[in-house]
Protein backbone atom coordinates (compact mmCIF):
# COMPACT_ATOMS: atom_id res chain seq x y z
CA UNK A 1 0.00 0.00 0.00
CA UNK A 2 1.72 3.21 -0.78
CA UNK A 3 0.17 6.73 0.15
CA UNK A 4 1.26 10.10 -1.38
CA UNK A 5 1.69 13.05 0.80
CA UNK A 6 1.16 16.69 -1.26
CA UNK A 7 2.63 19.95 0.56
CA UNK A 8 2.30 23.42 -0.86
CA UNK A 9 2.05 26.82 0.26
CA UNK A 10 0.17 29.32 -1.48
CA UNK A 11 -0.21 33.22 -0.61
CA UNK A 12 -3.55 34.07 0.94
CA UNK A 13 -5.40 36.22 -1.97
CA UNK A 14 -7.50 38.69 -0.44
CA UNK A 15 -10.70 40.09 -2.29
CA UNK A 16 -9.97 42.26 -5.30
CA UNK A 17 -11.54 45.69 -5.46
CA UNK A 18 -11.80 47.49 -8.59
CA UNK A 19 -10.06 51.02 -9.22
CA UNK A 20 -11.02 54.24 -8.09
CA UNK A 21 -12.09 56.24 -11.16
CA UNK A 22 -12.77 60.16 -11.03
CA UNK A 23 -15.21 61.63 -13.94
CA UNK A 24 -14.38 65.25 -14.64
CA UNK A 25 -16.31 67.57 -16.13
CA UNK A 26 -14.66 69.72 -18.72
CA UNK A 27 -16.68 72.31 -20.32
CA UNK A 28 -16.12 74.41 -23.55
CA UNK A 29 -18.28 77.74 -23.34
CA UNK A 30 -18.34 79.99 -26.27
CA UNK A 31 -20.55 83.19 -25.40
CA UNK A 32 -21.98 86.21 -27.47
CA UNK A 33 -24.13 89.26 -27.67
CA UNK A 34 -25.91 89.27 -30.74
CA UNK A 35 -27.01 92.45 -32.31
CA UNK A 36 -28.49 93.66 -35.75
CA UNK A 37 -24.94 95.16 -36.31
CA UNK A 38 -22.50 92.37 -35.25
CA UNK A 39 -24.73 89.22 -36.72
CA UNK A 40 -22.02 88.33 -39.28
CA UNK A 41 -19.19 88.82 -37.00
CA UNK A 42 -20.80 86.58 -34.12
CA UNK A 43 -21.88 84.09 -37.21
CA UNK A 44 -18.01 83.75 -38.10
CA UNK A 45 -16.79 83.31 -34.41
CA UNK A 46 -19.57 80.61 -34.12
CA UNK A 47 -18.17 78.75 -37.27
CA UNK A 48 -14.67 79.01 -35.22
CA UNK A 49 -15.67 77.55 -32.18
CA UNK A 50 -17.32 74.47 -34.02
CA UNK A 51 -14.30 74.39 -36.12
CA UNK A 52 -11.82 74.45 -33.49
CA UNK A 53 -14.16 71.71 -31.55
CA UNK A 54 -14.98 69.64 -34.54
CA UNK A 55 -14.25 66.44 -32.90
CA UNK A 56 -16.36 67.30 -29.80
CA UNK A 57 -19.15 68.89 -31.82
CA UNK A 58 -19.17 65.17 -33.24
CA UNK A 59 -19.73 63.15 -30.34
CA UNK A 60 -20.79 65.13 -27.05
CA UNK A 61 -24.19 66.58 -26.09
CA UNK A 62 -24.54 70.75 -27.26
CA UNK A 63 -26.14 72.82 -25.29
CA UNK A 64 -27.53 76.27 -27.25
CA UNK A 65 -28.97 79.44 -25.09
CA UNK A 66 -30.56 82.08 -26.33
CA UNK A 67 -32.58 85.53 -24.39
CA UNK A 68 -33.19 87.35 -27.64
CA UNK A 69 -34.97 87.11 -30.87
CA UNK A 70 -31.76 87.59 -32.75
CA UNK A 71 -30.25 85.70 -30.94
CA UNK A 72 -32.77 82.72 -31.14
CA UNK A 73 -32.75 83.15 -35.11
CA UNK A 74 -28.96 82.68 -34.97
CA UNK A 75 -29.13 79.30 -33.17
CA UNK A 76 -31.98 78.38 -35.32
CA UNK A 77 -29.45 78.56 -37.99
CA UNK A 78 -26.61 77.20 -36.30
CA UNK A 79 -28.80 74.00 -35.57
CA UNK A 80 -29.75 73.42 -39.28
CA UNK A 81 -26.23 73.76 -40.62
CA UNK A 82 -25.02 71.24 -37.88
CA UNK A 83 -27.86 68.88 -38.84
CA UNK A 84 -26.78 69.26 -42.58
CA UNK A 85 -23.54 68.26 -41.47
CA UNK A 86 -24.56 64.68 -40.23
CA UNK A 87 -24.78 65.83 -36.11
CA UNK A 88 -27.18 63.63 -34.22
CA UNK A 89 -30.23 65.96 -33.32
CA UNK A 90 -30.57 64.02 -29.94
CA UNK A 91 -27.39 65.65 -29.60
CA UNK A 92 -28.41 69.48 -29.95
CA UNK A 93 -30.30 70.88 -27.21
CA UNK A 94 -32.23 73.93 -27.21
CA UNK A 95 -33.24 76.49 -24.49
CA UNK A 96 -34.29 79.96 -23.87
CA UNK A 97 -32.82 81.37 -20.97
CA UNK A 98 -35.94 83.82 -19.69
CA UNK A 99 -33.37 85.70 -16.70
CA UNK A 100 -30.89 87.07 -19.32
CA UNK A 101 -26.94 85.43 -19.74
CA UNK A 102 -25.76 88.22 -18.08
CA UNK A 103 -24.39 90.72 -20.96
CA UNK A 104 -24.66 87.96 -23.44
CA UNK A 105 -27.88 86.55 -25.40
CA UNK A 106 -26.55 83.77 -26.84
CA UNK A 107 -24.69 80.60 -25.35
CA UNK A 108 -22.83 77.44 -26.72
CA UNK A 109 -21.83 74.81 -24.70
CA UNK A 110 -20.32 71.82 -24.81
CA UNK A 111 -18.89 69.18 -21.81
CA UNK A 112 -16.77 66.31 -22.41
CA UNK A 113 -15.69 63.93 -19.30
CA UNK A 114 -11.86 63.51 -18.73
CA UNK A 115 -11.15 60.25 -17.05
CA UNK A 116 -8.68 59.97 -13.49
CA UNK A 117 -7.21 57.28 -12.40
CA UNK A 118 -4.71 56.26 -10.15
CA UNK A 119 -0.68 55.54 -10.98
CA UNK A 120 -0.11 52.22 -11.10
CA UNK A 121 2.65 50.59 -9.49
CA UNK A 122 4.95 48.98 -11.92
CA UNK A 123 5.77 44.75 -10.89
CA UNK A 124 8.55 43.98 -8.74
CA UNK A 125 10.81 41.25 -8.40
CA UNK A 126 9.84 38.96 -5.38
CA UNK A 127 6.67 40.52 -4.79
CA UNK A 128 3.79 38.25 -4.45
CA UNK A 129 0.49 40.81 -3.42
CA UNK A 130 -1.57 40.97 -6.04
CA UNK A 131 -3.95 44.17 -4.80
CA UNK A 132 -3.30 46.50 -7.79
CA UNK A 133 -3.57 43.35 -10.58
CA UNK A 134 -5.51 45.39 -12.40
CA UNK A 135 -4.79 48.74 -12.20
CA UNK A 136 -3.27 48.29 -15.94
CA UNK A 137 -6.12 46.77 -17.53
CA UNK A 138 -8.96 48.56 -15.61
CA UNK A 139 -7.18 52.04 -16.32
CA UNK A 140 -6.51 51.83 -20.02
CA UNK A 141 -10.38 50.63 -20.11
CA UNK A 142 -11.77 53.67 -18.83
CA UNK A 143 -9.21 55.95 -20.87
CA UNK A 144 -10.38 54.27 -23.87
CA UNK A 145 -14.25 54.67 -23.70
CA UNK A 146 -16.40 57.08 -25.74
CA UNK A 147 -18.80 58.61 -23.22
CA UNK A 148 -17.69 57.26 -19.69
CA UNK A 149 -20.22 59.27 -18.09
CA UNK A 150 -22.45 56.62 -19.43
CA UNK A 151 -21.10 53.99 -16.92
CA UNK A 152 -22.05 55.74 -14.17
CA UNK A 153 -25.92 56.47 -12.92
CA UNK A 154 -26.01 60.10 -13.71
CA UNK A 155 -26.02 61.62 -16.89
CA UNK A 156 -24.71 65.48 -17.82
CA UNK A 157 -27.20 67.88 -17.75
CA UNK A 158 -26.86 71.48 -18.75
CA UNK A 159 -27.57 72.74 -14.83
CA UNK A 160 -24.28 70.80 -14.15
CA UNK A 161 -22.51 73.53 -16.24
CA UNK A 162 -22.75 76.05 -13.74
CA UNK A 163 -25.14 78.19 -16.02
């Protein structure tokens, strides 16, 4: 009769939490008084904004404000050229602020979230704790998603823009 005897050792793995992720908020604001003698020039800083935010005017939420009839006839017309140009219309949204912008009439915003998360600590030779096995993996993930706001319960609104 011959019996086996097995030893091993084996670190004890303790429960792995996830990372701690931080959403931030990052908002692009272009403002403007619109008048009957400055339509044209406030038409062409418009275009620039949306130019120099092309990529953002593509894929995040737009938020247009307007306390004048000038100024509502100039986002009218900003919405139909972005809809020509293939923007989602659940995309564009729409509102007339009754209180006044302060000196301005017209608004454009736009937020986009910026991801944080923690440094990683790089392996190590003879280390055997495995608490950050993930930090790598989980990290890139949430630098490499679209809308991350989406992940978590809330979703932007324009209040959260400190308007």
């Amino acid at each position: 009769m011959s019996s086996m005897l097995l030893f091993g050792c084996a670190e004890r793995v303790a429960e792995r939490n996830g990372i701690s992720v931080d959403l931030v908020p990052v908002t692009y604001t272009f403002k403007a008084k619109v008048d009957k003698t400055n339509r044209d020039k406030v038409d062409k800083q418009v275009n620039e904004y949306l130019d120099t935010h092309r990529e953002k005017v593509q894929t995040e939420q737009l938020f247009f404000t307007w306390s004048s009839e000038l100024a509502k006839e100039h986002v009218l017309k900003t919405k139909k050229m972005l809809l020509q140009q293939g923007i989602d219309p659940q995309n564009i949204h729409i509102a007339e602020q009754s209180n006044g912008i302060g000196p301005f009439n017209l608004t454009l915003s736009l937020q986009q979230y910026q991801v944080l998360v923690p440094r990683c600590e790089g392996a190590q030779v003879n280390r055997f704790d495995f608490t950050t096995h993930d930090c790598f993996v989980e990290g890139n993930r949430w630098h490499s998603l679209q809308h991350p706001e989406k992940m978590v319960d809330n979703k932007a609104q324009y209040n959260d823009m400190g308007e």
